[in-house]
N, C-alpha and C. Protein backbone atom coordinates (compact mmCIF):
# COMPACT_ATOMS: atom_id res chain seq x y z
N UNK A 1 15.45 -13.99 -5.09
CA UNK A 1 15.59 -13.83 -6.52
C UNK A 1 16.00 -12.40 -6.82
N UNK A 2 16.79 -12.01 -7.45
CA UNK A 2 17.55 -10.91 -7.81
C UNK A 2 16.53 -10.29 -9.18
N UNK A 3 16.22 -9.42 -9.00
CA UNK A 3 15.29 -9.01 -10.34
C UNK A 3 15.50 -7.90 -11.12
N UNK A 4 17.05 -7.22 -11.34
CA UNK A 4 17.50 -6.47 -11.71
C UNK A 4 17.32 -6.68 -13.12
N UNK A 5 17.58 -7.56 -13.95
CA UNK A 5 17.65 -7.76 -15.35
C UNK A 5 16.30 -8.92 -15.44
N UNK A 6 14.93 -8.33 -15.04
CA UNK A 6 13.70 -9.23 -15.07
C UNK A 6 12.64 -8.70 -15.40
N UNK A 7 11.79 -8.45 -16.06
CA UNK A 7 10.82 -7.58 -16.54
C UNK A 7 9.62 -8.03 -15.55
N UNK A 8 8.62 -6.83 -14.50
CA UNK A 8 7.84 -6.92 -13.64
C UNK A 8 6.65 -6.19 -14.22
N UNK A 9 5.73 -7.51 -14.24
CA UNK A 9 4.50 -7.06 -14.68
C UNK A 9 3.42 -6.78 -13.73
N UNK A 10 3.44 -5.61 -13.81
CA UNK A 10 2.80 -4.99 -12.70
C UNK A 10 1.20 -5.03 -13.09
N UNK A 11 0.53 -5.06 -14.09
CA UNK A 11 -0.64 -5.83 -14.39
C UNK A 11 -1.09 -7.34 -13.24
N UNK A 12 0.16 -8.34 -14.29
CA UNK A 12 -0.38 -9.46 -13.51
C UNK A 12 -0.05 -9.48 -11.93
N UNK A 13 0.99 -8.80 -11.24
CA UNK A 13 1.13 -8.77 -10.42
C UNK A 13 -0.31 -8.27 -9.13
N UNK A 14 -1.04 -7.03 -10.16
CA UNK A 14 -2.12 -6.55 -9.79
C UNK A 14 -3.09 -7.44 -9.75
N UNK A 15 -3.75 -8.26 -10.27
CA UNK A 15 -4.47 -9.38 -10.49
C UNK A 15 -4.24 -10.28 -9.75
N UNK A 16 -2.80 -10.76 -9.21
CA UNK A 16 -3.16 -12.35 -8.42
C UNK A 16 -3.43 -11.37 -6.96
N UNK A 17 -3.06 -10.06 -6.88
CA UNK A 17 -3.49 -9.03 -5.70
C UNK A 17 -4.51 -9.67 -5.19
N UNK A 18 -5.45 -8.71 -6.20
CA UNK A 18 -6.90 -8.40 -6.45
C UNK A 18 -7.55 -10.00 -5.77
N UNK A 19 -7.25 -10.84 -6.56
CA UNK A 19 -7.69 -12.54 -5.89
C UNK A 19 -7.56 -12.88 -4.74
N UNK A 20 -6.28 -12.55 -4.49
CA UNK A 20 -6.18 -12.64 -3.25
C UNK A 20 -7.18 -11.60 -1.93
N UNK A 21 -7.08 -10.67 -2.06
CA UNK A 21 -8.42 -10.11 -1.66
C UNK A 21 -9.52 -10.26 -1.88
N UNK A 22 -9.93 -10.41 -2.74
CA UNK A 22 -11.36 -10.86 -2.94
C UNK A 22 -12.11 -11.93 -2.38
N UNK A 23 -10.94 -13.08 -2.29
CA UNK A 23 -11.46 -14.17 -2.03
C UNK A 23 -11.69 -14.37 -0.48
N UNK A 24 -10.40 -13.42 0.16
CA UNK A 24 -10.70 -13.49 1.67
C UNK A 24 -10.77 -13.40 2.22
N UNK A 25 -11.75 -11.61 2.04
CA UNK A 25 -12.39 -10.34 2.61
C UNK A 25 -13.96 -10.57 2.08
N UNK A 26 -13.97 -11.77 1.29
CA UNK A 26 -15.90 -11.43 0.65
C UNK A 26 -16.81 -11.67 2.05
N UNK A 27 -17.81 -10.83 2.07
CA UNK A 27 -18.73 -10.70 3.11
C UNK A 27 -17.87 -10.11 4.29
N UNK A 28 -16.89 -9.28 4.69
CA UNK A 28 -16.75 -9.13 5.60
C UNK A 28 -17.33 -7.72 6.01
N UNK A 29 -18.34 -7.26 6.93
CA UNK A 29 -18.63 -6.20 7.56
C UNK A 29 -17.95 -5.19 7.41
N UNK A 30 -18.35 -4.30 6.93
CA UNK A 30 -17.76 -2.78 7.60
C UNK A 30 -16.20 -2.52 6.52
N UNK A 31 -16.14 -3.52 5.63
CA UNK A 31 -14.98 -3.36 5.02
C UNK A 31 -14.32 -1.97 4.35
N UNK A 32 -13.47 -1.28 4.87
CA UNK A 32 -13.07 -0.35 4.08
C UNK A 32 -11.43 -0.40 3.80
N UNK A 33 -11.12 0.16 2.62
CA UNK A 33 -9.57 0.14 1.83
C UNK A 33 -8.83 1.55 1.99
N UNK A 34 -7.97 1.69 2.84
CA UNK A 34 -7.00 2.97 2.66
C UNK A 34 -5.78 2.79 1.88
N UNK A 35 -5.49 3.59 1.42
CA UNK A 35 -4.15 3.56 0.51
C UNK A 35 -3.13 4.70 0.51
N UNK A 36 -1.94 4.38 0.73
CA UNK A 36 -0.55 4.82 1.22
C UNK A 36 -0.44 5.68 -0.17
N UNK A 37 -0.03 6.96 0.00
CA UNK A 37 -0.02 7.57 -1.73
C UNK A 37 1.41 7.37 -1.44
N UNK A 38 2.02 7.23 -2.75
CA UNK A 38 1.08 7.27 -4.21
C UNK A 38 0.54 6.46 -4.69
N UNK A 39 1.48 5.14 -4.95
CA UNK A 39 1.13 4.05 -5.71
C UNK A 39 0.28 2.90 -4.70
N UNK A 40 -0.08 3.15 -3.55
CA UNK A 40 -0.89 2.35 -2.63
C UNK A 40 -2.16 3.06 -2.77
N UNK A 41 -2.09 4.43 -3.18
CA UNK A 41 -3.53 4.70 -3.48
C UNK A 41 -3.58 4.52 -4.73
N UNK A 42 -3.43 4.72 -5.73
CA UNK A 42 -3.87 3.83 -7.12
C UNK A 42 -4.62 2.62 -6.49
N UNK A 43 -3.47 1.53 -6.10
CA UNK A 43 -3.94 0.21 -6.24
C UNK A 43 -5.23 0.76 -5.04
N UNK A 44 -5.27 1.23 -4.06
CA UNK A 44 -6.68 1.00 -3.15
C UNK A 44 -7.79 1.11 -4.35
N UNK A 45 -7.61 2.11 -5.23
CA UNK A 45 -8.66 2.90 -5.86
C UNK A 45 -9.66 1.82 -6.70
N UNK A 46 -8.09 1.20 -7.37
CA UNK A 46 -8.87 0.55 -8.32
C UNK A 46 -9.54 -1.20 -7.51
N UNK A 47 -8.98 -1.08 -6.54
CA UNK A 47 -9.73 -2.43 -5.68
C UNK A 47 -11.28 -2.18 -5.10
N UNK A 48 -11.08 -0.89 -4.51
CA UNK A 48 -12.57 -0.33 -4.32
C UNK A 48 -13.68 0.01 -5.24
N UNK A 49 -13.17 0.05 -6.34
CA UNK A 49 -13.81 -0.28 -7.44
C UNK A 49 -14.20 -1.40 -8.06
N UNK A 50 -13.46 -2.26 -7.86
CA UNK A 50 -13.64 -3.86 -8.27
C UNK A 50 -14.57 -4.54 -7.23
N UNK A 51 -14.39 -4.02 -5.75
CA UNK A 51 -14.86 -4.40 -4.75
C UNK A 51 -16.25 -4.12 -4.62
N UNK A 52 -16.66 -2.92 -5.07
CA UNK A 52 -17.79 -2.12 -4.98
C UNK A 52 -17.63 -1.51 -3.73
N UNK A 53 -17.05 -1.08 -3.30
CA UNK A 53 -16.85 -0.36 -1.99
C UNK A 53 -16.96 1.31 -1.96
N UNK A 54 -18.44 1.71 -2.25
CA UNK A 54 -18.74 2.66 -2.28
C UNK A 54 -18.76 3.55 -0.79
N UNK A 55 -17.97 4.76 -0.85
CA UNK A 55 -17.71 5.61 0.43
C UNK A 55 -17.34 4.77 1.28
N UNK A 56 -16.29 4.16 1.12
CA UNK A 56 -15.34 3.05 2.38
C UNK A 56 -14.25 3.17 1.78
N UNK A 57 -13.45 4.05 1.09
CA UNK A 57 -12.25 4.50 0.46
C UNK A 57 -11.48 5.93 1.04
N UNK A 58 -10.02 5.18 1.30
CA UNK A 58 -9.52 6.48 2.03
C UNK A 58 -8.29 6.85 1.91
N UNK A 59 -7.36 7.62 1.88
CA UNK A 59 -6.10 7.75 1.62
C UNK A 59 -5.54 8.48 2.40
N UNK A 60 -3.93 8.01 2.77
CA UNK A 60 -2.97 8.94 3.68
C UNK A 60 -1.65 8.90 3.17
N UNK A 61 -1.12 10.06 3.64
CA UNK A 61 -0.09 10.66 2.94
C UNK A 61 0.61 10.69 4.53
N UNK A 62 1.54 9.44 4.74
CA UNK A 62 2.56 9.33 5.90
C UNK A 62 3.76 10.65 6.44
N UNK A 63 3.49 11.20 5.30
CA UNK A 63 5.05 12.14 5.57
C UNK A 63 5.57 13.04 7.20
N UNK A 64 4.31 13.26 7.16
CA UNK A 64 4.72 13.55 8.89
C UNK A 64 4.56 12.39 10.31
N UNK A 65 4.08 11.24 9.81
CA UNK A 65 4.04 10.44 10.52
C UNK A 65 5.25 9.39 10.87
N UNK A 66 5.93 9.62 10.23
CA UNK A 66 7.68 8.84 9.33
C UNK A 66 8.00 8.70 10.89
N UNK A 67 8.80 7.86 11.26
CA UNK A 67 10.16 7.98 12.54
C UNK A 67 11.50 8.91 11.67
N UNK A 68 11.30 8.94 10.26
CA UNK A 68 12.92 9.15 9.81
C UNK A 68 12.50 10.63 9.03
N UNK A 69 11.36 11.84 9.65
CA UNK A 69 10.91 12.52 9.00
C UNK A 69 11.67 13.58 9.21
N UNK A 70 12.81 13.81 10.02
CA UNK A 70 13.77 14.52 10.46
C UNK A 70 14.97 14.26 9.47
N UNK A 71 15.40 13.08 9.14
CA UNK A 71 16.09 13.07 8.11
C UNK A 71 15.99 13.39 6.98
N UNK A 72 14.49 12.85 6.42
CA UNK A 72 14.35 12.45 4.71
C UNK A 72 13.66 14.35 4.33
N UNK A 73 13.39 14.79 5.50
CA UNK A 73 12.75 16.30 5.53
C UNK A 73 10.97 15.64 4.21
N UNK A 74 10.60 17.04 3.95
CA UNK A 74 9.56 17.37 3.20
C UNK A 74 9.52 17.00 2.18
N UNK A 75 8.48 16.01 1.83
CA UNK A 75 8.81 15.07 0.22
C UNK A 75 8.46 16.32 -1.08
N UNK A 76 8.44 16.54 -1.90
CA UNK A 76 7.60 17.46 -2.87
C UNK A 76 6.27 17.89 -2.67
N UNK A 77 5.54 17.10 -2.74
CA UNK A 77 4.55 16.96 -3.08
C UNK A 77 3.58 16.23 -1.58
N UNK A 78 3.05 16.56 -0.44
CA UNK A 78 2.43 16.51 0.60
C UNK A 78 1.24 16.06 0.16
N UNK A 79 0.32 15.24 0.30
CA UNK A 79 -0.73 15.26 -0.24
C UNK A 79 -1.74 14.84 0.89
N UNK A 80 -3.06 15.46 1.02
CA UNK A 80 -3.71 15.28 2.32
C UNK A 80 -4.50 14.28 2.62
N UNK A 81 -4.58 14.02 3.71
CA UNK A 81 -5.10 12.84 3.95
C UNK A 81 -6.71 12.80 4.08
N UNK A 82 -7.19 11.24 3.56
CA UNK A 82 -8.90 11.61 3.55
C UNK A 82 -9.29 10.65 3.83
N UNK A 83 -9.89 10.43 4.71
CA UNK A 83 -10.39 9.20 5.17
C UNK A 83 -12.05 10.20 5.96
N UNK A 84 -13.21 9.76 4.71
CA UNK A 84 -14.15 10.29 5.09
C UNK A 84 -15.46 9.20 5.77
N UNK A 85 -14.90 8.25 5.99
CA UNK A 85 -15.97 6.64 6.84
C UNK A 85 -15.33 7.17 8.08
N UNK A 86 -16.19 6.20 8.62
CA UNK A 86 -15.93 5.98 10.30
C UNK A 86 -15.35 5.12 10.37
N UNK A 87 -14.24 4.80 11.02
CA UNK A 87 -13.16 4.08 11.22
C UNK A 87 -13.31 3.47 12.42
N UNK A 88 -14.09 3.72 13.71
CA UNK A 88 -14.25 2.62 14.48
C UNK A 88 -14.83 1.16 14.53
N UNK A 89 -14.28 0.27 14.77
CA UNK A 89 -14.85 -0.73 14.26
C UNK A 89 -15.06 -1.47 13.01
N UNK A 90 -14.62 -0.62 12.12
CA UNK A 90 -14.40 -1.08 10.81
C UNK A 90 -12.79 -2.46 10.43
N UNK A 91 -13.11 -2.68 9.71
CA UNK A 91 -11.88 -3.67 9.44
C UNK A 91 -11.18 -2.93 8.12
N UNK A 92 -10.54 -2.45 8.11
CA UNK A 92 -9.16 -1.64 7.77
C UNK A 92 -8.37 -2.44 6.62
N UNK A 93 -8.30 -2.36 5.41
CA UNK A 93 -7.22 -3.00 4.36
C UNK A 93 -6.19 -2.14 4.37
N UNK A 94 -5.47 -1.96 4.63
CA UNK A 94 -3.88 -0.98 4.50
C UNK A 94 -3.15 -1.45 2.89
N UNK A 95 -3.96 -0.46 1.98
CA UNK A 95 -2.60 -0.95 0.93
C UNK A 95 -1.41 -0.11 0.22
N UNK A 96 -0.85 -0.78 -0.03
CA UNK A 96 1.10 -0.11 -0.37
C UNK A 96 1.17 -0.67 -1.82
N UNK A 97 2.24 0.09 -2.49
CA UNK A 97 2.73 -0.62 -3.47
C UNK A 97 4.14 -1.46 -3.39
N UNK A 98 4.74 -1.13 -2.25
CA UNK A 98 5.76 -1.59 -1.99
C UNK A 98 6.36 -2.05 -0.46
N UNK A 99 6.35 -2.84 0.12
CA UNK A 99 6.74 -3.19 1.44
C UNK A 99 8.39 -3.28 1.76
N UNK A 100 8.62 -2.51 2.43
CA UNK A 100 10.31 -2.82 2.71
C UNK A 100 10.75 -2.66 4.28
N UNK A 101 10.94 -1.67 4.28
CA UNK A 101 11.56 -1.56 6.09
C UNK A 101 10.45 -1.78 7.06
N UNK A 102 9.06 -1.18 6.52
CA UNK A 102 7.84 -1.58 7.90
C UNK A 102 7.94 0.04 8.24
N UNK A 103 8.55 1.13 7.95
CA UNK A 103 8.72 2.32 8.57
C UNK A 103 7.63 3.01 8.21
N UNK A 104 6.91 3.05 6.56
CA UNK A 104 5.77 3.37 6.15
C UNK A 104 4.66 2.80 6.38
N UNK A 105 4.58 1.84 6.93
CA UNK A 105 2.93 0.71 7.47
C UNK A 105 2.59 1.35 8.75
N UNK A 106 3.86 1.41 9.87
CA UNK A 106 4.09 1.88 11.21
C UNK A 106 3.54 3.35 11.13
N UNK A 107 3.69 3.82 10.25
CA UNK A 107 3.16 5.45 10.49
C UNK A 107 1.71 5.81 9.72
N UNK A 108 1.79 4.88 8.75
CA UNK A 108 0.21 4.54 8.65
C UNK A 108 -0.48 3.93 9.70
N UNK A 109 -0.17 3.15 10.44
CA UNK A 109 -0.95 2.54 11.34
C UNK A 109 -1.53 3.46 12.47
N UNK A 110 -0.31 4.30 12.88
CA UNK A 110 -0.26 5.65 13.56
C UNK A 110 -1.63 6.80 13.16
N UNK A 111 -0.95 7.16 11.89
CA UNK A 111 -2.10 7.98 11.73
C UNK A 111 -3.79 7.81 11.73
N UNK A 112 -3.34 6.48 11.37
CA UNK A 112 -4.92 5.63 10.93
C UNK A 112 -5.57 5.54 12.51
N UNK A 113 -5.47 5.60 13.46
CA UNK A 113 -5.85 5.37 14.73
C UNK A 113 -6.12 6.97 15.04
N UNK A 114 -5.44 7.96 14.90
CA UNK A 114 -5.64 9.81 14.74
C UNK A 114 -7.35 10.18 14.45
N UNK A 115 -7.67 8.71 13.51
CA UNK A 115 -8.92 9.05 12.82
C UNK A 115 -10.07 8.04 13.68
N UNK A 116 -9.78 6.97 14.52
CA UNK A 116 -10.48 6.28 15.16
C UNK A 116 -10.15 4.51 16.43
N UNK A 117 -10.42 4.15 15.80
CA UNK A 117 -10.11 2.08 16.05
C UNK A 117 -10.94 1.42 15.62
N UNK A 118 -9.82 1.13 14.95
CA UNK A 118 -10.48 0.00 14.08
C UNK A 118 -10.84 -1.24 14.50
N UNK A 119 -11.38 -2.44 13.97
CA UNK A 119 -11.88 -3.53 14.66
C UNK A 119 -10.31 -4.12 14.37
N UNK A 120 -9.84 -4.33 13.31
CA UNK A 120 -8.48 -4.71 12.25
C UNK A 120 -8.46 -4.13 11.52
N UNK A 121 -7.09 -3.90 11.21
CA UNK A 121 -6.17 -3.64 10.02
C UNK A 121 -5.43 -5.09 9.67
N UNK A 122 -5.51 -4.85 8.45
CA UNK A 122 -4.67 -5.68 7.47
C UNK A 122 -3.78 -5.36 6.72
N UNK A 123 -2.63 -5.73 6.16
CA UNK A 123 -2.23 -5.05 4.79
C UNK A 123 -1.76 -6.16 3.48
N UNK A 124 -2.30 -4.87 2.36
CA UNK A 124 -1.94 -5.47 1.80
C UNK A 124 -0.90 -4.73 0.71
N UNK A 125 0.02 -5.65 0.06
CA UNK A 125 1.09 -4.76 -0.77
C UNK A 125 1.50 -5.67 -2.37
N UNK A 126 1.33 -5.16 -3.29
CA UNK A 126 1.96 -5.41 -4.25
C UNK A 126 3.07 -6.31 -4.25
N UNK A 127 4.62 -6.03 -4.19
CA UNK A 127 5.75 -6.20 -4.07
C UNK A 127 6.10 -6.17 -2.54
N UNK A 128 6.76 -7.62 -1.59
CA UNK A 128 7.11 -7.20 -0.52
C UNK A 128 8.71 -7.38 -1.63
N UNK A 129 9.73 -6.42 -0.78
CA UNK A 129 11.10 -6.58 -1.21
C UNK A 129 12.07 -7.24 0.35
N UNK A 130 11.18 -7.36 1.19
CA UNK A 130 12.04 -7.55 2.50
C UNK A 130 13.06 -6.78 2.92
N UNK A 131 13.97 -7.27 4.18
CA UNK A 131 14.84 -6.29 4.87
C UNK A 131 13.95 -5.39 5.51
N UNK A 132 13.35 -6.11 6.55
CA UNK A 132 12.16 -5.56 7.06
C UNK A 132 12.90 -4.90 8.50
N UNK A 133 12.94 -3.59 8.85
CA UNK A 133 13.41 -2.92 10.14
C UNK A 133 12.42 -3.28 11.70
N UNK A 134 11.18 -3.55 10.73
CA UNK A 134 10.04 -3.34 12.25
C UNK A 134 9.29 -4.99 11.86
N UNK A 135 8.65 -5.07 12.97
CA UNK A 135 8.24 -6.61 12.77
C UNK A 135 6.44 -6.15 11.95
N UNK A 136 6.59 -6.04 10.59
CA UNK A 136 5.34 -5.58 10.71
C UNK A 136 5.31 -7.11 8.85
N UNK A 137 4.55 -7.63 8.74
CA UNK A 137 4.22 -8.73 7.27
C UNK A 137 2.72 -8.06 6.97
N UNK A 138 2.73 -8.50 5.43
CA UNK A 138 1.68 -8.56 4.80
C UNK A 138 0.81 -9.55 5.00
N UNK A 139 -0.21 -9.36 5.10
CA UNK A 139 -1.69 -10.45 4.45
C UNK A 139 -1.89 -10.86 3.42
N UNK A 140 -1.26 -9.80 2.68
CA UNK A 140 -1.67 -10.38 1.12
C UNK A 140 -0.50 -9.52 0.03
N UNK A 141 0.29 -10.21 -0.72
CA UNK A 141 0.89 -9.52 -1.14
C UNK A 141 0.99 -10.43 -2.84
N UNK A 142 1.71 -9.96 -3.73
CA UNK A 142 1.54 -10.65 -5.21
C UNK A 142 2.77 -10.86 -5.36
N UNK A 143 4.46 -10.65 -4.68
CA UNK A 143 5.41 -11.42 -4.90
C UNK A 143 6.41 -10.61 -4.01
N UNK A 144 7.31 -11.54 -3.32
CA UNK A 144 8.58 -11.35 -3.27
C UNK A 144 9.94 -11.22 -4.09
N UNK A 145 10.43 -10.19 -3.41
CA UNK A 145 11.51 -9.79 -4.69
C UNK A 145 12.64 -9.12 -3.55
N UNK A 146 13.95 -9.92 -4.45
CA UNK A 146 15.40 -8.95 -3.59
C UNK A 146 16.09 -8.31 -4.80
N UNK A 147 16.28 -6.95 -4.11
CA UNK A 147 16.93 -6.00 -4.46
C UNK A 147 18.30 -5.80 -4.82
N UNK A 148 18.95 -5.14 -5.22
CA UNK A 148 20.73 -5.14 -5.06
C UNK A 148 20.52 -3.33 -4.23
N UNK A 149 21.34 -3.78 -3.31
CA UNK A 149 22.01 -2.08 -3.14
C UNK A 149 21.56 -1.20 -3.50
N UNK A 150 21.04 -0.09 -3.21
CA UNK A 150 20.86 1.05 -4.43
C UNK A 150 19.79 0.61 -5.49
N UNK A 151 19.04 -0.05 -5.51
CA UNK A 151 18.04 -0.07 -6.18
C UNK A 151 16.37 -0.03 -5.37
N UNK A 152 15.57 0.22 -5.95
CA UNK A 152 14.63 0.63 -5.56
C UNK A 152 12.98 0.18 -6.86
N UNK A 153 12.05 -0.06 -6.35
CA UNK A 153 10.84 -0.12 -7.15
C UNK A 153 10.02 1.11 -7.21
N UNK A 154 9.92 1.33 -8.66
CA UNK A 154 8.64 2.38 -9.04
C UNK A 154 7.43 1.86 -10.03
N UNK A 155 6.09 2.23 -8.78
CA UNK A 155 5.06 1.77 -9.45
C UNK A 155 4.49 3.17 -10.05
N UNK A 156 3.89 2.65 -11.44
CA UNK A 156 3.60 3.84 -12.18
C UNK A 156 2.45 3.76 -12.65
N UNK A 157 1.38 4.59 -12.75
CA UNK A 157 -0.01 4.70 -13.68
C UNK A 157 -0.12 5.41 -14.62
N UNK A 158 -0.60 4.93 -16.12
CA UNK A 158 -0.61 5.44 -17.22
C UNK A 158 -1.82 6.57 -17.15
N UNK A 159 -2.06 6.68 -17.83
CA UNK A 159 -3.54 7.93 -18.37
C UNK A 159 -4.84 6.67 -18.14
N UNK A 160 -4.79 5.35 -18.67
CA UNK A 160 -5.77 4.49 -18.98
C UNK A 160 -5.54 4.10 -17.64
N UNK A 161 -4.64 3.95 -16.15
CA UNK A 161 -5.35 3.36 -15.31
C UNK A 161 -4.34 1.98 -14.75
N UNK A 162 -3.82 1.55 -16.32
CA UNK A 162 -2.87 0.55 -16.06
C UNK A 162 -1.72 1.11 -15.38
N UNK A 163 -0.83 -0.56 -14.69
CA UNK A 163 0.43 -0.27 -14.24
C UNK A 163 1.41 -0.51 -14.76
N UNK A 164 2.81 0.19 -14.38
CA UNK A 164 3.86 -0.82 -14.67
C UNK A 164 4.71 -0.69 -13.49
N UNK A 165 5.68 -1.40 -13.54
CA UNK A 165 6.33 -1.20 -12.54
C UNK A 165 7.71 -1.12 -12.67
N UNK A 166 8.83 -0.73 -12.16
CA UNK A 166 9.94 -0.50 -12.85
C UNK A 166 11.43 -0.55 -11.52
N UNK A 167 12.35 -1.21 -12.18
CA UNK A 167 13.62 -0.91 -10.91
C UNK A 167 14.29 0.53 -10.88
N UNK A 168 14.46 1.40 -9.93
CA UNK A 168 14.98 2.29 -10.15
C UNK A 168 16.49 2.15 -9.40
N UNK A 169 17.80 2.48 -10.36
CA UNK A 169 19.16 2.72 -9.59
C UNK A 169 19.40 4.06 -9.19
N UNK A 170 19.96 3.94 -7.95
CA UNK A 170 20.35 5.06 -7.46
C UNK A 170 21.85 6.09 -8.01
């Protein structure tokens, strides 16, 4: 489905998420949520909150972990990584706001092991858009969507918390 001229509600999109996790992670041990900044840590934030997942919340900032970090160089804005649980043995939610090549999961996965081993990782993502480079799928995701060329998704957080989400052309 082409979603260039389609309005993406990144609310409800957040919500059939959220269900989808909830329903089939309840009771699992040791559960903790990391989130890919930017917009993968929003969504972790506000799941660990819904979740009650007090001090099992963690975030990483891939930029040096990239395969293509020689190309794309130094993003603006570096932001550090925190993952303050113990990560061995734990079961791992990986969430994104956006799934596409597998190049950002792969270097999360990377770093996320820097910090321990996990029992599992999972992920989960908002929007997969496919044209996937590495063999890496979601667990849980709230919709598929194709792109044109030169376009791109931006997930955004207001002051209140809400999302939206938006196509960006290049």
């Amino acid at each position: 489905m082409n979603m260039s001229n389609l309005e993406l509600d990144a609310e409800a999109l957040y919500r059939a998420l959220a269900a989808q996790v909830k329903t089939a992670l309840a009771g699992t041990e040791r559960l903790a949520l990391v989130g890919i900044y930017s917009g993968g840590a929003w969504l972790a934030e506000r799941l660990a909150a819904e979740l009650q997942l007090d001090g099992r919340l963690g975030f990483i900032d891939v930029s040096f972990y990239r395969d293509d970090y020689a190309e794309k160089g130094l993003p603006a804005a570096v932001k550090p990584t925190q993952i303050a649980f113990d990560v061995d043995g734990a079961t791992i939610l990986l969430v994104d706001d956006v799934l596409y090549t597998g190049r950002t999961t792969r270097a999360a996965i990377n770093e996320l092991f820097d910090y321990g081993r996990p029992a599992r990782v999972m992920l989960a993502a908002l929007v997969d858009r496919g044209e996937r480079e590495l063999p890496i799928a979601a667990d849980f995701v709230a919709a598929t969507v194709a792109l044109d060329a030169g376009e791109s998704l931006l997930l955004q957080r207001a002051d209140d918390g809400s999302f939206t989400l938006s196509i960006k052309h290049a």
